[in-house]
Protein backbone atom coordinates (compact mmCIF):
# COMPACT_ATOMS: atom_id res chain seq x y z
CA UNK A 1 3.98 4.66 15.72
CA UNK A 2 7.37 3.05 16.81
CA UNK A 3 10.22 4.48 14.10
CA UNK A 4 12.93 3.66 16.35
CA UNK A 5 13.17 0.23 15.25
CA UNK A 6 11.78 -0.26 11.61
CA UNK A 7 14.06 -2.94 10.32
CA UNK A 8 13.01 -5.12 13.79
CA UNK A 9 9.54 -4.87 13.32
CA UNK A 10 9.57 -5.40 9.62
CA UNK A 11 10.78 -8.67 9.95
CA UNK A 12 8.96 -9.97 13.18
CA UNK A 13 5.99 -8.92 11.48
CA UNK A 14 7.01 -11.04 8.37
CA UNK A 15 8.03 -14.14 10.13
CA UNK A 16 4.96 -14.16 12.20
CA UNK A 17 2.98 -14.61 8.83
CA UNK A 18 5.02 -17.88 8.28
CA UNK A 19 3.82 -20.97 9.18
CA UNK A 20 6.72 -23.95 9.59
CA UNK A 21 4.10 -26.35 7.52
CA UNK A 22 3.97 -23.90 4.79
CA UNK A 23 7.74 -24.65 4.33
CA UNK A 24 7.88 -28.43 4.97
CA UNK A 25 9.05 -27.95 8.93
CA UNK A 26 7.47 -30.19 11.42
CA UNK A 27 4.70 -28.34 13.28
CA UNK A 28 5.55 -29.97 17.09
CA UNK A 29 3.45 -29.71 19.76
CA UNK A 30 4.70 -26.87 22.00
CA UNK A 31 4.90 -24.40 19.36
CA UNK A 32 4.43 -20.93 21.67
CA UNK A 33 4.92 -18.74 19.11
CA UNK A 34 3.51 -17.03 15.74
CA UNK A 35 4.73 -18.08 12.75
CA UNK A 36 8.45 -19.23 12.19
CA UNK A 37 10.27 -19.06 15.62
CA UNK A 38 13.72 -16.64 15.66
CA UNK A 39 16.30 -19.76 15.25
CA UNK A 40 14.34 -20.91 11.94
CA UNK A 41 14.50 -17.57 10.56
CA UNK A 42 18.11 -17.53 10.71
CA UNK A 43 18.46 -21.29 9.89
CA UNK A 44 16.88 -20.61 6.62
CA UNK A 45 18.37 -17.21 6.07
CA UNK A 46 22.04 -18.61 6.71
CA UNK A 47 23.19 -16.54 10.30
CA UNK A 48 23.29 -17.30 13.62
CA UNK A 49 20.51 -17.37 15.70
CA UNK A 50 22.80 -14.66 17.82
CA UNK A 51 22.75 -12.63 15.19
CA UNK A 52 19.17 -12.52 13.61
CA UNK A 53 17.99 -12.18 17.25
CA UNK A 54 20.27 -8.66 17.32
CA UNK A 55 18.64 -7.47 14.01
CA UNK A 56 14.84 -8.00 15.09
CA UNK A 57 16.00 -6.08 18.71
CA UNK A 58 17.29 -3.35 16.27
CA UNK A 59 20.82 -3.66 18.00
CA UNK A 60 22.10 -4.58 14.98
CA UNK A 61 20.98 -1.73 11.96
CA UNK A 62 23.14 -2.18 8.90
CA UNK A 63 23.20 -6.07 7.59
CA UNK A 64 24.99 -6.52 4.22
CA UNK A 65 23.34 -7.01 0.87
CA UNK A 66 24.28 -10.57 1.03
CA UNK A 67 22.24 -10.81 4.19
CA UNK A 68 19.35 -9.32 3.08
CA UNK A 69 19.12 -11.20 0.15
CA UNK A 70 19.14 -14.23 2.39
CA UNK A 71 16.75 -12.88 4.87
CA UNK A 72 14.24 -12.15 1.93
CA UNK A 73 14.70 -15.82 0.59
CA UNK A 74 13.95 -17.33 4.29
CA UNK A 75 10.65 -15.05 4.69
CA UNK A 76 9.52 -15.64 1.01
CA UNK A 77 9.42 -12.14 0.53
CA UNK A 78 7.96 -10.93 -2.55
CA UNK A 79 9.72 -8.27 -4.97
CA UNK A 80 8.24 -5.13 -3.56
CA UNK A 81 8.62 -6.65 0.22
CA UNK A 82 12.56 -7.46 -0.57
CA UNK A 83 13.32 -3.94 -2.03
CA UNK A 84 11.93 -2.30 1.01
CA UNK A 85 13.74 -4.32 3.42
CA UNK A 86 16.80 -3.13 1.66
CA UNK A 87 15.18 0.52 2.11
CA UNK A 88 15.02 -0.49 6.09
CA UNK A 89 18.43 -1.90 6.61
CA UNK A 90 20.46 1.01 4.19
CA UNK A 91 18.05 4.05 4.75
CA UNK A 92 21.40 6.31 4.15
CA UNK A 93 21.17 5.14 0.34
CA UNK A 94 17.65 6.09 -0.29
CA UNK A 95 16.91 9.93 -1.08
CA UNK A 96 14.60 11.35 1.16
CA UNK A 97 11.53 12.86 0.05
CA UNK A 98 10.74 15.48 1.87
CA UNK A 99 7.29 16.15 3.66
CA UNK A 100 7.44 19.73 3.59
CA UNK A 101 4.32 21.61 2.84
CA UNK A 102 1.73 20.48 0.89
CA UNK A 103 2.16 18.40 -2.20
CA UNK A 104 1.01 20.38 -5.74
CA UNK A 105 0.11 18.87 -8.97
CA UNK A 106 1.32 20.50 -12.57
CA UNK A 107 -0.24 22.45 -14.42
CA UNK A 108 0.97 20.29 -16.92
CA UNK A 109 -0.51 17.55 -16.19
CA UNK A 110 -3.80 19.15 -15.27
CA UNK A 111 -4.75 19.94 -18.28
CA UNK A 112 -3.38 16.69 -19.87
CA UNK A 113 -6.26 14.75 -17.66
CA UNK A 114 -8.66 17.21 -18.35
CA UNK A 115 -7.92 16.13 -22.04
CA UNK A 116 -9.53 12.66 -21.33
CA UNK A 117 -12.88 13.16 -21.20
CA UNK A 118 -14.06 10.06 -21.23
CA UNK A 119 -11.26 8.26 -18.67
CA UNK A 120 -11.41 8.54 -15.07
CA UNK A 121 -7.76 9.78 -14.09
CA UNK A 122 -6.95 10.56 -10.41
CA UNK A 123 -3.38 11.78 -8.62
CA UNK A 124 -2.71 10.72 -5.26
CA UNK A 125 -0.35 12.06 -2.85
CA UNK A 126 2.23 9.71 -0.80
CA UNK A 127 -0.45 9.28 2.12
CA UNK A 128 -3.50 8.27 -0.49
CA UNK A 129 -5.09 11.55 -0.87
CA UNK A 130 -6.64 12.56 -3.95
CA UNK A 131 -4.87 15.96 -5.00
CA UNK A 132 -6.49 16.25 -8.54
CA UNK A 133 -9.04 14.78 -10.76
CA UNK A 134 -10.48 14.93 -14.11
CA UNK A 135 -14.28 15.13 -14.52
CA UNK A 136 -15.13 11.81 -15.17
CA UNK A 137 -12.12 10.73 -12.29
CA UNK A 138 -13.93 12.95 -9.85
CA UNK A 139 -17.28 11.44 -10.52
CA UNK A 140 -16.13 7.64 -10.07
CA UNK A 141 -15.54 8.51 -6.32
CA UNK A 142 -17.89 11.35 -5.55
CA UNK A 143 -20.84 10.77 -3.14
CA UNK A 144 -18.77 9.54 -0.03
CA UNK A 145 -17.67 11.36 3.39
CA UNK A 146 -13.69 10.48 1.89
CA UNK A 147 -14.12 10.64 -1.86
CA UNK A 148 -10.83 13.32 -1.86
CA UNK A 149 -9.22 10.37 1.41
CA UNK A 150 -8.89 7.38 -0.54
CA UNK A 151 -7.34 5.53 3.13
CA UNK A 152 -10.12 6.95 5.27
CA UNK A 153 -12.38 6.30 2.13
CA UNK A 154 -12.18 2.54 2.68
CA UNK A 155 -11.53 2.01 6.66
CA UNK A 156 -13.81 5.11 7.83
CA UNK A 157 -16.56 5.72 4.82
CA UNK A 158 -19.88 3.84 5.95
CA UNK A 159 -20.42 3.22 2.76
CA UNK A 160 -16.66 1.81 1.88
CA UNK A 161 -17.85 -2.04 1.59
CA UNK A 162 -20.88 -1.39 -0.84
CA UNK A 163 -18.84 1.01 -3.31
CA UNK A 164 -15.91 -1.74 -3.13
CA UNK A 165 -17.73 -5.17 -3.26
CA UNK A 166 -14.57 -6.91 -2.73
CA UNK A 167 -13.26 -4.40 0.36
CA UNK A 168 -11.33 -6.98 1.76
CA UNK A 169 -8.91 -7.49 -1.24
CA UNK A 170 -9.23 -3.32 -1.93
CA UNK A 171 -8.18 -2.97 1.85
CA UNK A 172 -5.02 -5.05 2.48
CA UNK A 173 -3.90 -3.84 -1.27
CA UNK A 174 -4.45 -0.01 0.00
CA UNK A 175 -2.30 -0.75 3.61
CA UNK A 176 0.26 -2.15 1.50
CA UNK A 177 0.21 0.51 -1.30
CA UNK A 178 0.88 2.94 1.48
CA UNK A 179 3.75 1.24 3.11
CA UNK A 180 5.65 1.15 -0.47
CA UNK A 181 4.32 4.94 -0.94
CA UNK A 182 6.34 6.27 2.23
CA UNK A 183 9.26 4.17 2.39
CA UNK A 184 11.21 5.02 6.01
CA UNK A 185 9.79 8.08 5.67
CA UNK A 186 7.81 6.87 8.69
CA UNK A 187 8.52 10.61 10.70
CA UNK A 188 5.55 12.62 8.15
CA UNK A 189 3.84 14.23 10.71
CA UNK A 190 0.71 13.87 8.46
CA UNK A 191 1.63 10.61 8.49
CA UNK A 192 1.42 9.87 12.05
CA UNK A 193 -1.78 11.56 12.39
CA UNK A 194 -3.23 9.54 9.20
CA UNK A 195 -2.47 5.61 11.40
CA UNK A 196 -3.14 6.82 14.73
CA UNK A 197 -6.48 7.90 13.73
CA UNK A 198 -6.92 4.43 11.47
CA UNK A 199 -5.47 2.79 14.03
CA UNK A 200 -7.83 3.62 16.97
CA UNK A 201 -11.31 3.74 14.50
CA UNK A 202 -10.65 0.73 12.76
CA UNK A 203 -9.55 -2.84 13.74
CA UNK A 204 -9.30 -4.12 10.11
CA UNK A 205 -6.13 -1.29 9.63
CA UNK A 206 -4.83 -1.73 12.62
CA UNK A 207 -4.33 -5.52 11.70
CA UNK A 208 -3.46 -5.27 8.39
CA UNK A 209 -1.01 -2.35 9.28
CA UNK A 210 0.72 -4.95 11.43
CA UNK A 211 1.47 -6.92 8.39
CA UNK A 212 4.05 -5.01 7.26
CA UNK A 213 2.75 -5.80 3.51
CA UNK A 214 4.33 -3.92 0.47
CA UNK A 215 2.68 -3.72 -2.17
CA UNK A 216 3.72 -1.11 -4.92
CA UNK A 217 0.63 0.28 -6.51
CA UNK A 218 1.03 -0.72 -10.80
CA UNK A 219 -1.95 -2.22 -11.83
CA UNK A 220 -5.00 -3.81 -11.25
CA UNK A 221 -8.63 -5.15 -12.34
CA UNK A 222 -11.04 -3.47 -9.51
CA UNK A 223 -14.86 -3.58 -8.60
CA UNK A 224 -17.25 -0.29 -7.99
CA UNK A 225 -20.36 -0.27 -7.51
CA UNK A 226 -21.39 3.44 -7.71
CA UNK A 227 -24.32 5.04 -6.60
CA UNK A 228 -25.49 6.21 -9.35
CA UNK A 229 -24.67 3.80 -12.70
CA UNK A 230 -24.27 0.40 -10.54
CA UNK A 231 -21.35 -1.70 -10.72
CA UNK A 232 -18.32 -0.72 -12.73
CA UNK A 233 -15.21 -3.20 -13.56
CA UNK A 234 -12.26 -1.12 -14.43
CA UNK A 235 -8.70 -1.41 -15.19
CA UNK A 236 -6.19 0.66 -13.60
CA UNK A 237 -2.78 1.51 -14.53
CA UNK A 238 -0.68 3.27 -11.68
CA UNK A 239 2.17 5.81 -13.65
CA UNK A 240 5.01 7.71 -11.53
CA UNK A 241 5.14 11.46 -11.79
CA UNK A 242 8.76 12.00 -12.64
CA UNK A 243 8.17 15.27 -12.37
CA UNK A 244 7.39 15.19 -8.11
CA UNK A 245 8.60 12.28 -6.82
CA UNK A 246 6.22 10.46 -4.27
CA UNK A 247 2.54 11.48 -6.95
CA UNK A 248 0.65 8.58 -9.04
CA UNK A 249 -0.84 9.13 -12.00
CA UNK A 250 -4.29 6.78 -11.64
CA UNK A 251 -6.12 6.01 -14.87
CA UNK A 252 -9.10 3.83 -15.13
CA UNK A 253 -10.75 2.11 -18.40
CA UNK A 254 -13.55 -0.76 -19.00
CA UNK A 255 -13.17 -3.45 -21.39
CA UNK A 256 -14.25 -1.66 -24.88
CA UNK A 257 -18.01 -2.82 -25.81
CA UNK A 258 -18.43 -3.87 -22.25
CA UNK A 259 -21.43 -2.71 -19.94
CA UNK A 260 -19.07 -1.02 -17.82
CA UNK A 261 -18.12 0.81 -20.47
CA UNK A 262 -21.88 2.13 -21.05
CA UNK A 263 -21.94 2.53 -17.35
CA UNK A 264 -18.72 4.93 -17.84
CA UNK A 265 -20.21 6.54 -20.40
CA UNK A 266 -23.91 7.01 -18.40
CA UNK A 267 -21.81 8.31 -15.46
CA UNK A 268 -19.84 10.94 -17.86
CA UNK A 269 -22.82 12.16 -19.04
CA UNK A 270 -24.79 12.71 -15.91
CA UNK A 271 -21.98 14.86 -14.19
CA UNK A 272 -21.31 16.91 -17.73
């Protein structure tokens, strides 16, 4: 994984995704590259050509605000995509976390999701791992080689696209949740390990990690289909753990009076 040049391959990554029809430019015949080419880019954004061509060879680090702003405009970036090219191109401003020894959950807040009996409440880590679950949390992803992995879960799990019947959606969201999880902290050992070993087992991570999405985990209406109670449609709501910076508070609920919520209930009382 190439961290000498994050701010370079962030944006050729996101101008690849463009197409020139997409924003009313004529498509031409000898088109030899993906995407917007360089001098549209920076037609769009409002800089030389000159310029944007030094910031994508990462000889130029440290554009202004203004810049940014106007880079993030040109490549339609959404909200969570525009904040972390700010990360990219001011890393001095953001405090690092840092990746020192392993990451603990509270006591605290242990015993506040053991409280919720009938709610499926996970924490993950910065990388995706599962550090602690409730009962009922625990149960909604047990029964898989990667129920504590939640990114080797769905790109290595043989039985990832059954328990997600809409893995494709589940997938790009995770790759994307990641890359907002870690920032430019992009030099995690753990890190490295976690996409090189995605990267040579699966070909669906390797091209969605080439994306460069960002996609801030908050909430979400997701699919199961578990092993043992059959399909499950849940709501999520993703909460930060002020209290260790880089931890997500996961908590799941079905529509009240809603099959799913039997299911929920069936699955709660088969693992009391």
């Amino acid at each position: 994984m190439d961290t000498e040049n994050l701010l370079g391959q962030f944006l050729r990554a996101r101008r690849e995704l463009l197409q020139p029809e997409d924003l009313g430019m004529p498509v031409g015949a000898r088109r030899r590259v993906a995407g917007l080419r360089r001098e549209e880019v920076a037609r769009l954004a409002g800089v030389s050509t000159d310029y944007y061509i030094r910031l994508e060879q990462g000889r130029e680090r440290h554009p202004s605000a203004q810049v940014v702003d106007a880079l993030a405009r040109a490549l339609e970036l959404e909200d969570d995509a525009a904040a972390h090219l700010h990360r990219l191109a001011h890393p001095a401003i953001e405090s690092r976390r840092s990746s020192q020894g392993p990451e603990r959950v509270s006591d605290a807040l242990l015993r506040m999701m053991a409280a919720w009996p009938r709610t499926p409440a996970v924490v993950l880590g910065r990388r995706m791992t599962v550090l602690a679950a409730n009962t009922l949390g625990e149960a909604l992803f047990a029964g898989h080689a990667y129920s504590d992995d939640l990114m080797r879960l769905v790109f290595l799990d043989p039985d990832a696209r059954t328990f997600y019947p809409d893995w494709d959606r589940v997938a790009a969201n995770t790759v994307g949740g990641l890359r907002s999880s870690i920032g430019t902290d992009y030099d995690d050992p753990e890190l490295v390990e976690l996409v090189g070993e995605l990267s040579l087992k699966s070909a669906a991570f390797r091209e969605l990690w080439a994306r460069h999405d960002i996609r801030q985990k908050t909430h979400e209406t997701k699919r199961f289909r578990h092993p043992l109670v059959g399909e499950l449609i849940l709501h999520y709501e993703s909460l930060t753990v002020n209290s260790a910076p880089g931890q997500q508070l996961v908590v799941y609920q079905a529509d009240p009076g809603s099959p799913s919520e039997e299911r929920l209930s069936l699955l709660g009382s088969l693992t009391a």
